[in-house]
Each structure stands twice: as C-alpha cells, then as structure tokens.
C-alpha atoms as a PDB file:
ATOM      1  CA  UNK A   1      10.686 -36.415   4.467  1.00  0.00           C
ATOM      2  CA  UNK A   2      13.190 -33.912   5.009  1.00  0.00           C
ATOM      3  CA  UNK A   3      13.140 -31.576   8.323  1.00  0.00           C
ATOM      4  CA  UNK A   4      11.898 -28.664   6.839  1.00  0.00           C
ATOM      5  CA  UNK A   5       8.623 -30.597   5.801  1.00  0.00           C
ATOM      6  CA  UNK A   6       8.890 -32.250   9.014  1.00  0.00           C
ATOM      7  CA  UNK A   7       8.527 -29.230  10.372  1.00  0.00           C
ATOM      8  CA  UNK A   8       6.184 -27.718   8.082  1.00  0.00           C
ATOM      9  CA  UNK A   9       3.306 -30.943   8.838  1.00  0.00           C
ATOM     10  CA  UNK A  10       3.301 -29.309  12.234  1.00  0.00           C
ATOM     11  CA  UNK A  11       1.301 -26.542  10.789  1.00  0.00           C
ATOM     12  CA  UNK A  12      -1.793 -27.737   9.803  1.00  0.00           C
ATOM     13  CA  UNK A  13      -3.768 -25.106  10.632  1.00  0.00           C
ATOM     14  CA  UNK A  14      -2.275 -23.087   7.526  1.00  0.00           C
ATOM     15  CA  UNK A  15      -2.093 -26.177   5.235  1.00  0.00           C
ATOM     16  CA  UNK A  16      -4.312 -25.359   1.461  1.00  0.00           C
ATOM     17  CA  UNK A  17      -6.996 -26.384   2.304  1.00  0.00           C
ATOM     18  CA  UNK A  18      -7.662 -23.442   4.947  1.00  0.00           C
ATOM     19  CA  UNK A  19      -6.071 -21.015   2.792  1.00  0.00           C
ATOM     20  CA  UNK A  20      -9.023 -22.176   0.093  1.00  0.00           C
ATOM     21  CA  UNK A  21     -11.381 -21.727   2.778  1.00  0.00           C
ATOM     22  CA  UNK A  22     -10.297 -18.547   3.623  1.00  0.00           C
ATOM     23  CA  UNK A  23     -10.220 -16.958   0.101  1.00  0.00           C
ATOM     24  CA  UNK A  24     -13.700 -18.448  -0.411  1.00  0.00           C
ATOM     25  CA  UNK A  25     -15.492 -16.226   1.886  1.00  0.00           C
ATOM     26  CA  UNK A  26     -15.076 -13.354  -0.222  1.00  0.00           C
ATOM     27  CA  UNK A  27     -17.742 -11.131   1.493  1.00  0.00           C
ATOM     28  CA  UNK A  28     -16.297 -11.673   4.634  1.00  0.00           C
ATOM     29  CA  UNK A  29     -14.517  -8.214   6.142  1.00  0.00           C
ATOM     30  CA  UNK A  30     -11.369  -8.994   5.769  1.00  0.00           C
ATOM     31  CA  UNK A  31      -8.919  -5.320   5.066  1.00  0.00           C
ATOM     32  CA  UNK A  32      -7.373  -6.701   2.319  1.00  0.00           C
ATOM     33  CA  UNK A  33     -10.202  -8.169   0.530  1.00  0.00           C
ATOM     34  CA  UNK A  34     -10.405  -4.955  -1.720  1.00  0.00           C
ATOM     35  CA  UNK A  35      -9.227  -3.675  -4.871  1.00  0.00           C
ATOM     36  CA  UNK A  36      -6.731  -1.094  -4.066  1.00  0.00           C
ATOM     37  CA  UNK A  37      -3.146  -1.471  -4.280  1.00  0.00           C
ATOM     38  CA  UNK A  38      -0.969  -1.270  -1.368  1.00  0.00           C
ATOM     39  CA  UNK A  39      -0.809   2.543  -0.929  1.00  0.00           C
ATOM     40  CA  UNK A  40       3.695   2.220  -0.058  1.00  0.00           C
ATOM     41  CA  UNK A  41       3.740   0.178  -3.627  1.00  0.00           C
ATOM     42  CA  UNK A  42       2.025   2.997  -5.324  1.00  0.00           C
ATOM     43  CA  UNK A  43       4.105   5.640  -3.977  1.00  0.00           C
ATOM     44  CA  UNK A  44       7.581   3.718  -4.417  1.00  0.00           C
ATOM     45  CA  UNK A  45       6.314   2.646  -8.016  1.00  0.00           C
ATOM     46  CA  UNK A  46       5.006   5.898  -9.274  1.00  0.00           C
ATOM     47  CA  UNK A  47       7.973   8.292  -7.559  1.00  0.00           C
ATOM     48  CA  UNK A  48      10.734   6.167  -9.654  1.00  0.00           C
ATOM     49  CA  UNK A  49      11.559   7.439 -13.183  1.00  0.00           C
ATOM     50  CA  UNK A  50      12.703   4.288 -13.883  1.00  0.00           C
ATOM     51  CA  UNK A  51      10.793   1.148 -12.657  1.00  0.00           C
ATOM     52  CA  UNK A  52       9.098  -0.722 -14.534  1.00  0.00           C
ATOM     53  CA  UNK A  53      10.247  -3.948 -16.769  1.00  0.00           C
ATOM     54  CA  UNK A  54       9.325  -7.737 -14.917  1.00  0.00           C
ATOM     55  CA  UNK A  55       7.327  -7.767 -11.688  1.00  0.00           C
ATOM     56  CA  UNK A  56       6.614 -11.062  -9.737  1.00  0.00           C
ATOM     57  CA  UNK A  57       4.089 -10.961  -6.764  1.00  0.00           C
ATOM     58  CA  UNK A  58       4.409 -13.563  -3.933  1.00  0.00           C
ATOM     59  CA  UNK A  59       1.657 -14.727  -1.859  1.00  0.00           C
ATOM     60  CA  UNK A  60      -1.048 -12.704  -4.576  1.00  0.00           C
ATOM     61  CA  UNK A  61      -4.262 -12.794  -3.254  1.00  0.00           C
ATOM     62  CA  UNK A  62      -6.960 -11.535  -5.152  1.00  0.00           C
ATOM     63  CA  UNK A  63      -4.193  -9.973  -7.475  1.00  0.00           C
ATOM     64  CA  UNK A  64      -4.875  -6.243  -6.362  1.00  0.00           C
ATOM     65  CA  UNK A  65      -1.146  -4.958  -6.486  1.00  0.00           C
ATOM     66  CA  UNK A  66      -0.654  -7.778  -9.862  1.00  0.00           C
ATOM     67  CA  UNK A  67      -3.260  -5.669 -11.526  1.00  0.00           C
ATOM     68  CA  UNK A  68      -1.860  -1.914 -10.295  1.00  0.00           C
ATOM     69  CA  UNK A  69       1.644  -3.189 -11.295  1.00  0.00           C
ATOM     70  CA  UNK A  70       0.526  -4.828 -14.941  1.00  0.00           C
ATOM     71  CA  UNK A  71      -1.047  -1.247 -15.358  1.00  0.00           C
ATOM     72  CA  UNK A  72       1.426   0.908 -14.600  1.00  0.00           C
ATOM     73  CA  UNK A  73       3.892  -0.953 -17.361  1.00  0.00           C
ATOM     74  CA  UNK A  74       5.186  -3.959 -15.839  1.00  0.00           C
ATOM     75  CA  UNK A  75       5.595  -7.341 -16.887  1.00  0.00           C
ATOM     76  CA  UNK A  76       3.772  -9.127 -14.329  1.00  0.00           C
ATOM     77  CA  UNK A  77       4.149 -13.097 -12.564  1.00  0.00           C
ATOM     78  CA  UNK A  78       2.157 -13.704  -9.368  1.00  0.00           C
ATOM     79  CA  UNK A  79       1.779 -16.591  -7.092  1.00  0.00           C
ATOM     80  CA  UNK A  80       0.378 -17.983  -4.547  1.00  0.00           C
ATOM     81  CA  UNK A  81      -0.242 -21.426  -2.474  1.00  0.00           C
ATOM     82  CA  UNK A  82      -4.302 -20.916  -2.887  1.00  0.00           C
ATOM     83  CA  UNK A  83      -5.905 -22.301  -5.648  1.00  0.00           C
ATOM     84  CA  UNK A  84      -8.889 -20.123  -4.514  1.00  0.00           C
ATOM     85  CA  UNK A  85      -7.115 -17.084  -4.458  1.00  0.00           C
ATOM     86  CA  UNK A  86      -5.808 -17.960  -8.190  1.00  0.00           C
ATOM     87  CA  UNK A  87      -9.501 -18.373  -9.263  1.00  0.00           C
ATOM     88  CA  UNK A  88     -10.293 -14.960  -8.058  1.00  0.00           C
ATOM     89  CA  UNK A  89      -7.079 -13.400  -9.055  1.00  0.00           C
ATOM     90  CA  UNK A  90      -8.020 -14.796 -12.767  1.00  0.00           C
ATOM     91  CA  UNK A  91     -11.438 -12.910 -12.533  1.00  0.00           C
ATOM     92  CA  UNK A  92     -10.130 -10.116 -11.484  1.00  0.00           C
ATOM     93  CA  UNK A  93      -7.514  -9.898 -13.910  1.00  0.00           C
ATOM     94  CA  UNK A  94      -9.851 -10.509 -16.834  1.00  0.00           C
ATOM     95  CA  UNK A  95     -12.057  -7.565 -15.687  1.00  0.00           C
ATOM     96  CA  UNK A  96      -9.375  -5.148 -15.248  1.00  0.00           C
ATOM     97  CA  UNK A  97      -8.274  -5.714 -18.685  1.00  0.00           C
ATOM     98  CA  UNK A  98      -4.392  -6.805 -17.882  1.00  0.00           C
ATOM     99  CA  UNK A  99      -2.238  -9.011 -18.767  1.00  0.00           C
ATOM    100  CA  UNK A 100      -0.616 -11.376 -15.794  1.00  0.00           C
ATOM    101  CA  UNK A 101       0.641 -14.831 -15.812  1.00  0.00           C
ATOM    102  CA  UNK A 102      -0.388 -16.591 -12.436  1.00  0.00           C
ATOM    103  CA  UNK A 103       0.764 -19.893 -10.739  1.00  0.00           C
ATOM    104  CA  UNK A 104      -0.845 -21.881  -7.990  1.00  0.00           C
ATOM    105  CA  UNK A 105       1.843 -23.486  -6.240  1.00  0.00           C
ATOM    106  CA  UNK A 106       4.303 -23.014  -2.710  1.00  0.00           C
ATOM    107  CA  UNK A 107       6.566 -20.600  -3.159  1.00  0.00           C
ATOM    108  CA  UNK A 108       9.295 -23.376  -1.364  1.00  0.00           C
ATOM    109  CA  UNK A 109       7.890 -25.674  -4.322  1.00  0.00           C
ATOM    110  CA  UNK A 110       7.613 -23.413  -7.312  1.00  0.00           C
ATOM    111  CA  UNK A 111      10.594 -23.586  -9.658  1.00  0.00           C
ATOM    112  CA  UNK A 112      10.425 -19.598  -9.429  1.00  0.00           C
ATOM    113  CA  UNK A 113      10.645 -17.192 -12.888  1.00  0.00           C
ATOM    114  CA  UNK A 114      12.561 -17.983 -15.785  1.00  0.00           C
ATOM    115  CA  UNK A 115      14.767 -14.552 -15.284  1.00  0.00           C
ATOM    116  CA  UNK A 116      15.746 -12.402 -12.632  1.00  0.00           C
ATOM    117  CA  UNK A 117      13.151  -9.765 -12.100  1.00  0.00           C
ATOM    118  CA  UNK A 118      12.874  -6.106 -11.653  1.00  0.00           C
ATOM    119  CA  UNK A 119      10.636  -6.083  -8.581  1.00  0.00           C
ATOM    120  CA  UNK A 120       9.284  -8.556  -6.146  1.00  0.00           C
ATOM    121  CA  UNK A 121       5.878  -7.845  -3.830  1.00  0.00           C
ATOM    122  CA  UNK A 122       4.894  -9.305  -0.947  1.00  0.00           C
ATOM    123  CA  UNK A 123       1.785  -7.811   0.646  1.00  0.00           C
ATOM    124  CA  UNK A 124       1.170 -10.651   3.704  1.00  0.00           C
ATOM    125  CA  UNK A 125       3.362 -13.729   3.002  1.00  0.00           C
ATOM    126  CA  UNK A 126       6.561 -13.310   4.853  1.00  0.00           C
ATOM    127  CA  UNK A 127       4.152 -12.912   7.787  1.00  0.00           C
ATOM    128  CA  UNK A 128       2.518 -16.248   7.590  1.00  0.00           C
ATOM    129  CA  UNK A 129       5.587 -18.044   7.192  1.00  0.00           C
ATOM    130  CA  UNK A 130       6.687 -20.091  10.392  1.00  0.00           C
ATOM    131  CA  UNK A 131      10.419 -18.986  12.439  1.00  0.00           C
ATOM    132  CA  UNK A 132      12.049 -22.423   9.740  1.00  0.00           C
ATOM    133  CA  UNK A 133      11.755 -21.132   6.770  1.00  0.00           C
ATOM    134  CA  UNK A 134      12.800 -17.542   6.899  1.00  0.00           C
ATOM    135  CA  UNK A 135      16.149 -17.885   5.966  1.00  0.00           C
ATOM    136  CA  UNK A 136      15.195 -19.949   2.503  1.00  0.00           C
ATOM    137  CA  UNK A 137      12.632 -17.550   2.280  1.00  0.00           C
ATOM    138  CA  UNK A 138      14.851 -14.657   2.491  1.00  0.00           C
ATOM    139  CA  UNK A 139      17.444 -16.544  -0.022  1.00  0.00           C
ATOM    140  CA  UNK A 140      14.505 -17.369  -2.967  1.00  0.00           C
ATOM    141  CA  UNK A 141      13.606 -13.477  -2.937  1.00  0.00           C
ATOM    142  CA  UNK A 142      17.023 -11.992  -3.342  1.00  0.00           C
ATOM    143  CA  UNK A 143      17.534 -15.318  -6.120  1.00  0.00           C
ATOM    144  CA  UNK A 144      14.884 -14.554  -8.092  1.00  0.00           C
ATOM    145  CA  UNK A 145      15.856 -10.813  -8.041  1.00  0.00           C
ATOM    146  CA  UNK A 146      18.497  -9.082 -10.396  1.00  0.00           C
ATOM    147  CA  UNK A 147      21.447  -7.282  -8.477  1.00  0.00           C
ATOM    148  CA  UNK A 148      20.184  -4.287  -7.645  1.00  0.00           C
ATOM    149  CA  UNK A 149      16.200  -5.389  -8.246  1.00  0.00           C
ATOM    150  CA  UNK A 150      13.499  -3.978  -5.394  1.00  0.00           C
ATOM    151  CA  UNK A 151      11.581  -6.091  -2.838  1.00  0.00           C
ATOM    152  CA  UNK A 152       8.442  -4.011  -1.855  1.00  0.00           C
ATOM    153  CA  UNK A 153       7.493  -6.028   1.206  1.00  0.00           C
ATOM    154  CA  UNK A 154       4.296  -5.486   3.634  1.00  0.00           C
ATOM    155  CA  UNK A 155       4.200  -7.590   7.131  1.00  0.00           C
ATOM    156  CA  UNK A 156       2.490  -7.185  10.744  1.00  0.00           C
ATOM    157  CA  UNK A 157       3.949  -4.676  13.428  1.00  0.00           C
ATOM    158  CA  UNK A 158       3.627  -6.574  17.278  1.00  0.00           C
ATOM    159  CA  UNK A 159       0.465  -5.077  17.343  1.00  0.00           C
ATOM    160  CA  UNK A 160      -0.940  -6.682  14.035  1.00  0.00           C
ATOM    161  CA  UNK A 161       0.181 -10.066  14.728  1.00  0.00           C
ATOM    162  CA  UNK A 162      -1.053 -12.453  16.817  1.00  0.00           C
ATOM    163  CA  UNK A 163       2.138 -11.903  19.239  1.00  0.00           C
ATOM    164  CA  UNK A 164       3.568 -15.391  19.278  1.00  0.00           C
ATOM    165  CA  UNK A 165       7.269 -15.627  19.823  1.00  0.00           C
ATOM    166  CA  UNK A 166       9.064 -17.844  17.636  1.00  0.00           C
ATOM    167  CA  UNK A 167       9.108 -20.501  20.774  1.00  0.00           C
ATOM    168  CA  UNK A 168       5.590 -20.543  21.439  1.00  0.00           C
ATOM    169  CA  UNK A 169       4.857 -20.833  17.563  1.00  0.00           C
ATOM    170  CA  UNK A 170       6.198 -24.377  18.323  1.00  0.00           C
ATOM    171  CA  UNK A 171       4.563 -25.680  21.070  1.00  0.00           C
ATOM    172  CA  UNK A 172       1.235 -24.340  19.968  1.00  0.00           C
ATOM    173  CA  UNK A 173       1.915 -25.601  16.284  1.00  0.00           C
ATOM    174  CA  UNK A 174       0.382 -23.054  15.340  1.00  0.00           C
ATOM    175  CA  UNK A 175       1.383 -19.198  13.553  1.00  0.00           C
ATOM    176  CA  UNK A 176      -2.058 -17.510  15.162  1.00  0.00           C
ATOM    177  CA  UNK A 177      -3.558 -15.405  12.454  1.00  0.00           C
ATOM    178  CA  UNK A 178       0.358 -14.236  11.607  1.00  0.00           C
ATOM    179  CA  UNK A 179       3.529 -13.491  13.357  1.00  0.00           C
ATOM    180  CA  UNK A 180       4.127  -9.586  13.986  1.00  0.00           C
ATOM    181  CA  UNK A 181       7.839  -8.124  13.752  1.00  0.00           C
ATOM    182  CA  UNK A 182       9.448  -5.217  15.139  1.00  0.00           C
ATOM    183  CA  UNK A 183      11.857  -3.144  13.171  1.00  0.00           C
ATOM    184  CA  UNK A 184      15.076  -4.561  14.393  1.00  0.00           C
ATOM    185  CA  UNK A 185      13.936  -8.286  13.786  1.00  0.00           C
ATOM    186  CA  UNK A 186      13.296  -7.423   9.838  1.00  0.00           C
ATOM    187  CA  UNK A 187      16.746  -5.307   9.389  1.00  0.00           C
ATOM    188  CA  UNK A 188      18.088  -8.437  11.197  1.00  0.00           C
ATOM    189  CA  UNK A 189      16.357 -10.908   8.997  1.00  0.00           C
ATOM    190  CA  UNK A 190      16.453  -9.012   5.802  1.00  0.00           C
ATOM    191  CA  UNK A 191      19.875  -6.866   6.125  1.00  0.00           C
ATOM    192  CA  UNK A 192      22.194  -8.892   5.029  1.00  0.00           C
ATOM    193  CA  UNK A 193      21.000  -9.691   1.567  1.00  0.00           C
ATOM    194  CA  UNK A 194      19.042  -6.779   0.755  1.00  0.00           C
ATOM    195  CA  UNK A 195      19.922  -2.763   1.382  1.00  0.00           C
ATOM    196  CA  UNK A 196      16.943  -1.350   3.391  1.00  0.00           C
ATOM    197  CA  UNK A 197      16.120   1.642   2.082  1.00  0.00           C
ATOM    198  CA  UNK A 198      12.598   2.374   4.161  1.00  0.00           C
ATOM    199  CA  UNK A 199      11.096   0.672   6.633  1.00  0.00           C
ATOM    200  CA  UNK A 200       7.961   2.726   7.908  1.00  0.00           C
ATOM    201  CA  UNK A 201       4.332   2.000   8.946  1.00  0.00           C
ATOM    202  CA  UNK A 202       1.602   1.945   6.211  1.00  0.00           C
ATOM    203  CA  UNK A 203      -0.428   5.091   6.112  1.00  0.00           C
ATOM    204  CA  UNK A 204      -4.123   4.609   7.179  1.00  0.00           C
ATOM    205  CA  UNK A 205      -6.442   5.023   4.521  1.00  0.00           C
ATOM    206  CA  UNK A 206     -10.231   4.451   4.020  1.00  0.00           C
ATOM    207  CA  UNK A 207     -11.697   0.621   2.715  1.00  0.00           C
ATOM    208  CA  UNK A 208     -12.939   2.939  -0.159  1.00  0.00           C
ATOM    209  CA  UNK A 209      -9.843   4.986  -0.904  1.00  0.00           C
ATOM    210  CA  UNK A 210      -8.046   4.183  -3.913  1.00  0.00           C
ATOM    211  CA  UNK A 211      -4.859   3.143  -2.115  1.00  0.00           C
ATOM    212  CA  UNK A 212      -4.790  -0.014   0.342  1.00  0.00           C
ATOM    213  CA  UNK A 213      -2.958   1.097   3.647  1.00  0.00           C
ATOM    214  CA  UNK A 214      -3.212   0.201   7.808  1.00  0.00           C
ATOM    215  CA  UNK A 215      -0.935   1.511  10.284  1.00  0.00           C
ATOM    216  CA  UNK A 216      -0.298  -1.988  11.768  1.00  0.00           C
ATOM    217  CA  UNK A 217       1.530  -2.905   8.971  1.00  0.00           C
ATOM    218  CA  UNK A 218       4.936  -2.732   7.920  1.00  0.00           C
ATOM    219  CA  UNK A 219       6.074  -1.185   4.551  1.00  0.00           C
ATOM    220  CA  UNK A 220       9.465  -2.438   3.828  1.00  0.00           C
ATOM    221  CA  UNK A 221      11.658  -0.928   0.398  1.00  0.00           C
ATOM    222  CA  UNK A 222      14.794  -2.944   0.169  1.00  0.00           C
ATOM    223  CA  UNK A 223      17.437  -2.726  -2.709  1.00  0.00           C
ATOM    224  CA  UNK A 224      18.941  -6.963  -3.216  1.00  0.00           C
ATOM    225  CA  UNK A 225      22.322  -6.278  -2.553  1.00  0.00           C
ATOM    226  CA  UNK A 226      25.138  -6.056  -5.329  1.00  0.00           C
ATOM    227  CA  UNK A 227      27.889  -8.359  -4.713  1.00  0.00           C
END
C-alpha cells in the first residue's frame, strides 16, 4: 500500500459505499439534487464565441452540467466515484436526449480521457477531497487539459464547509460534510498551474430557476497555463 492510500483508508466515512448511499436518497433536499446547470458554467459557456469542442466533468453527479454542456455543442466525458450517481446520470441523460460517455471510477484511479480536452467541470469534488491529495489533484486537471483549456470549478466558501482545518481533518479522520476555502487558499493551490481568471461567489438563485447557484459557493474560471 502506498502512503497516499494509506492515507486515504483513514477516510472511511467518504469511502463508495456512502457516496452510493448518498446518491440513493434522491428525494432527499439536498441543493444540488436538481436539474439546472451551475448558473457561473452557463454564463462562462454561453458569453464565449468560441467554446465548445471536448468537455469532461469530474465528480458528475446526477449529470446536470454533462447534460447543459452536451447541449450547448460539446463533446462530453463525465465521471465520478459513485456507481449510484452513474445510474442516475444514465437516466437522466437518456431523457434529455444527449449524448455523454460516463465512467464510474476514482478520479486518482481512472486512466483519464484519451485527448486533452477543451474544458474540465467540477461542481463539488475538489471540496471533498482530503488536504493529501490536492496537489495530484491539481496536476490530473491541468494533464488532462490542453494548454490554454478552461477549468470551471465550484467549491465551499468557510461558511459552506464544515470548517475543519487541514490538521483537524486528521485527527478526526474525517472531511465533515466538505472542507470550505477562502480565496487566498485556492489562488494558492490552483495559481501556479492554472491562470485565474475569476474567482467570485455563486449568485443565489431559486431551487426552481433554470440556473443552479448558492452564495456559499465558490465559482472559480481558470485558464491551464501555457508553458
């Protein structure tokens, strides 16, 4: 076993079989449990003349911002570690009449696409990934991205998170519901691969609006940077 997994079997409390339990309670109110693309993805997607081509969403969920992206002329990948989540990302991708190839696997595990893509979403995984694997985190993104290529990345303010520090992640072996960051921790983590271009809080919007947004959440635009 190597230290990161060493590391990683601390955290049982997020191992697959929650995450299945999680995305099987589908009534449940949870924000995100919706249909509506993340409203910062919408805007950054719709406002550039010259965006789409391959798309790959991490940590997919239900597929909401797969399906938004596969509609608005992307070629779309998506992943995530829930076999659940795939289930109802399949269903919901069948009844919205798109095309998008999914994979149930780690994102630490999965080989990643077969070419560099155009845009990479993450709407809630960074945030649920313990204070270890940021860095390899960080490094798989801006691989899997072509020189130049877009991360649109949401993750918890302080106030959304469950306001661990990366110390007492450790001794509690446990994330909470998700680890919060200010704005100086993500230009510190993300800055030196990747060109932030806007980092802003989500706009509030209504569980029946046709955009996805909460103001204690980040929305993160951030160019991979050309060496």
């Amino acid at each position: 076993m190597t230290d990161l997994q060493a590391l990683d079997a601390l955290f049982a409390d997020r191992q697959d079989t929650w995450w299945d339990g999680f995305y099987a309670q589908r009534a449940k109110p949870v924000p995100f449990f919706v249909d509506a693309p993340d409203e910062s993805l919408v805007e950054w997607v719709t406002g550039s003349p010259s965006m789409p081509g391959r798309a790959l969403d991490l940590g997919c969920g239900n597929c909401r911002n797969s399906v938004f992206l596969a509609r608005a002329g992307f070629t779309v990948e998506a992943l995530d570690f829930s076999a659940t989540a795939i289930d109802w990302a399949q269903q919901n991708v069948a009844k919205a009449g798109v095309s998008v190839h999914l994979s149930q696997a780690s994102v630490f595990e999965w080989p990643g696409p077969a070419q560099p893509v155009d845009l990479i979403c993450d709407s809630g995984l960074f945030h649920h990934l313990p204070p270890h694997r940021r860095a390899g985190y960080v490094e798989r993104v801006a691989s899997w991205l072509k020189p130049g290529g877009t991360l649109a990345m949401t993750c918890f303010k302080p106030e959304g998170g469950s306001g661990l520090s990366d110390e007492d992640v450790y001794a509690r072996q446990s994330l909470g519901g998700g680890l919060g960051y200010t704005e100086a921790q993500l230009r510190s983590i993300w800055g030196e691969a990747f060109d932030i271009q806007v980092l802003r809080p989500m706009q509030a919007y209504a569980k029946e609006a046709a955009v996805f947004g909460l103001p204690f959440l980040w929305a993160m635009r951030a160019r991979r940077s050309v060496p």
